[in-house]
Protein backbone atom coordinates (compact mmCIF):
# COMPACT_ATOMS: atom_id res chain seq x y z
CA UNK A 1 0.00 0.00 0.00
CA UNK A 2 1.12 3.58 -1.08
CA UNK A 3 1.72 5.88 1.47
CA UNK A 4 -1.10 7.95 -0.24
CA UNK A 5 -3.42 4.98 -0.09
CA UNK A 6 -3.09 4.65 3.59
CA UNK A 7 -4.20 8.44 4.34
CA UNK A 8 -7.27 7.83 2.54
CA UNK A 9 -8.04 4.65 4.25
CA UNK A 10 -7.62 6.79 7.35
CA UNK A 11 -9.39 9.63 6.17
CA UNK A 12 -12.22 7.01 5.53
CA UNK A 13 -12.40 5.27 8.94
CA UNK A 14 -11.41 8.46 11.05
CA UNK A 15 -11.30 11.60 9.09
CA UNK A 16 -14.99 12.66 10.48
CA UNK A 17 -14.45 11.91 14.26
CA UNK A 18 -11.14 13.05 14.01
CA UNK A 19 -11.41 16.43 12.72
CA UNK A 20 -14.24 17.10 14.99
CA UNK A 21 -11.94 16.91 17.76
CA UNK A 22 -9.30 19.24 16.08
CA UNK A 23 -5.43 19.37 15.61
CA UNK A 24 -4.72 20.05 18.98
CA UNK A 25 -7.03 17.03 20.54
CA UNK A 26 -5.98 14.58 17.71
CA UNK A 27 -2.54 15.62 18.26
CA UNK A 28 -2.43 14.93 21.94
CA UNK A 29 -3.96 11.08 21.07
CA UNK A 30 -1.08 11.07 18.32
CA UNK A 31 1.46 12.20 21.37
CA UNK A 32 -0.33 9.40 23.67
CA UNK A 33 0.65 6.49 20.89
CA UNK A 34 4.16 7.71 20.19
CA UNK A 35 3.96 7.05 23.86
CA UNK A 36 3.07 3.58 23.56
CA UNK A 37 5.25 3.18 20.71
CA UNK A 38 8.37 4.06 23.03
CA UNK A 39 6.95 1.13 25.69
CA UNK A 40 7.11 -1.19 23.05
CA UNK A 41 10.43 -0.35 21.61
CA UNK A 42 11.76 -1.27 25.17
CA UNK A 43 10.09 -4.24 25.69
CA UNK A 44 11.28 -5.32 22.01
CA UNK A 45 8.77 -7.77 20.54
CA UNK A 46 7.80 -7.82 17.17
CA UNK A 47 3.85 -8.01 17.32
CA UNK A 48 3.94 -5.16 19.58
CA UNK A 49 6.06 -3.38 17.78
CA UNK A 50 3.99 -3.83 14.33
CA UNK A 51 0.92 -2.67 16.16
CA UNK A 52 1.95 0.61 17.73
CA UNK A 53 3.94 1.65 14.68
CA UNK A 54 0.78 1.38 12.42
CA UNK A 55 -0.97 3.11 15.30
CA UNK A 56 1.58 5.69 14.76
CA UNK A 57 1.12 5.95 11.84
CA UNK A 58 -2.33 5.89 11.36
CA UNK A 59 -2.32 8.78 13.85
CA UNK A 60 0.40 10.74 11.79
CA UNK A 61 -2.03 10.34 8.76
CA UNK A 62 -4.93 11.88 10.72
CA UNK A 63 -3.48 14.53 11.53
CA UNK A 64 -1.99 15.34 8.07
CA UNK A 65 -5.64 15.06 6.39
CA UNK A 66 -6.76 17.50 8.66
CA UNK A 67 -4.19 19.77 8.42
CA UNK A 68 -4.64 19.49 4.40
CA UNK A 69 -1.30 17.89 3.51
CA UNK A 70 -0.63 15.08 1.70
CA UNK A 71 1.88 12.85 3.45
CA UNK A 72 3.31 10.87 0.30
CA UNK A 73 4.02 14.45 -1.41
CA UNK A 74 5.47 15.95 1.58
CA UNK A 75 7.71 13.10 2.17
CA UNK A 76 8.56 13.20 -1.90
CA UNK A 77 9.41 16.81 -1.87
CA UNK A 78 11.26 16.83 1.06
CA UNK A 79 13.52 13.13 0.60
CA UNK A 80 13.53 12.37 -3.20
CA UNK A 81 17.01 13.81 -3.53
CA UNK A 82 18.04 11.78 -0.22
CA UNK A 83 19.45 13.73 2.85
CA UNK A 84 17.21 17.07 2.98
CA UNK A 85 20.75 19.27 4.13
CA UNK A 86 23.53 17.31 2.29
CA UNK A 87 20.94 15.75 -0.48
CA UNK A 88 23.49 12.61 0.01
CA UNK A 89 22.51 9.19 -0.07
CA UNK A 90 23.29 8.22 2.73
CA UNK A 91 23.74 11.04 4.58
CA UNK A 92 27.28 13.09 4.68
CA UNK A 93 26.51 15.29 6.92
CA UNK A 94 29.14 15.51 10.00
């Protein structure tokens, strides 16, 4: 799936709830599962791990579609040349 193709999925389960809460309130949910995200990362196992990143992520998305950006062309304008600073691939910056 194309990162494009996930924000509408998103934007079709949770765009209407979501943006009737806001930025600021969806933010602070997107806050509470980087959160979870870190508790995972220490306790290191993989089925965790693939659920809060997509939570993440899913969050991330939200909040994109109701700020009005598209994630995949955000991400393309600011990484298609590699390294935003250096524009190396991989990064040469010191």
């Amino acid at each position: 799936m194309k990162i494009q193709e996930f924000q509408r999925l998103i934007e079709a389960v949770y765009y209407e709830k979501d943006s009737a809460r806001g930025l600021a309130g969806t933010h602070m949910w997107f806050c509470e599962e980087v959160g979870e995200l870190t508790r995972a990362l220490r306790r290191d196992t993989r089925e965790e791990l693939e659920g809060e990143f997509a939570d993440v992520l899913a969050w991330l998305s939200s909040l994109a579609s109701i700020a009005g950006i598209d994630l995949e062309e955000a991400a393309r304008k600011k990484y298609e040349r590699g390294c935003p600073r250096c524009e190396s691939t991989p990064c040469a910056c010191g």
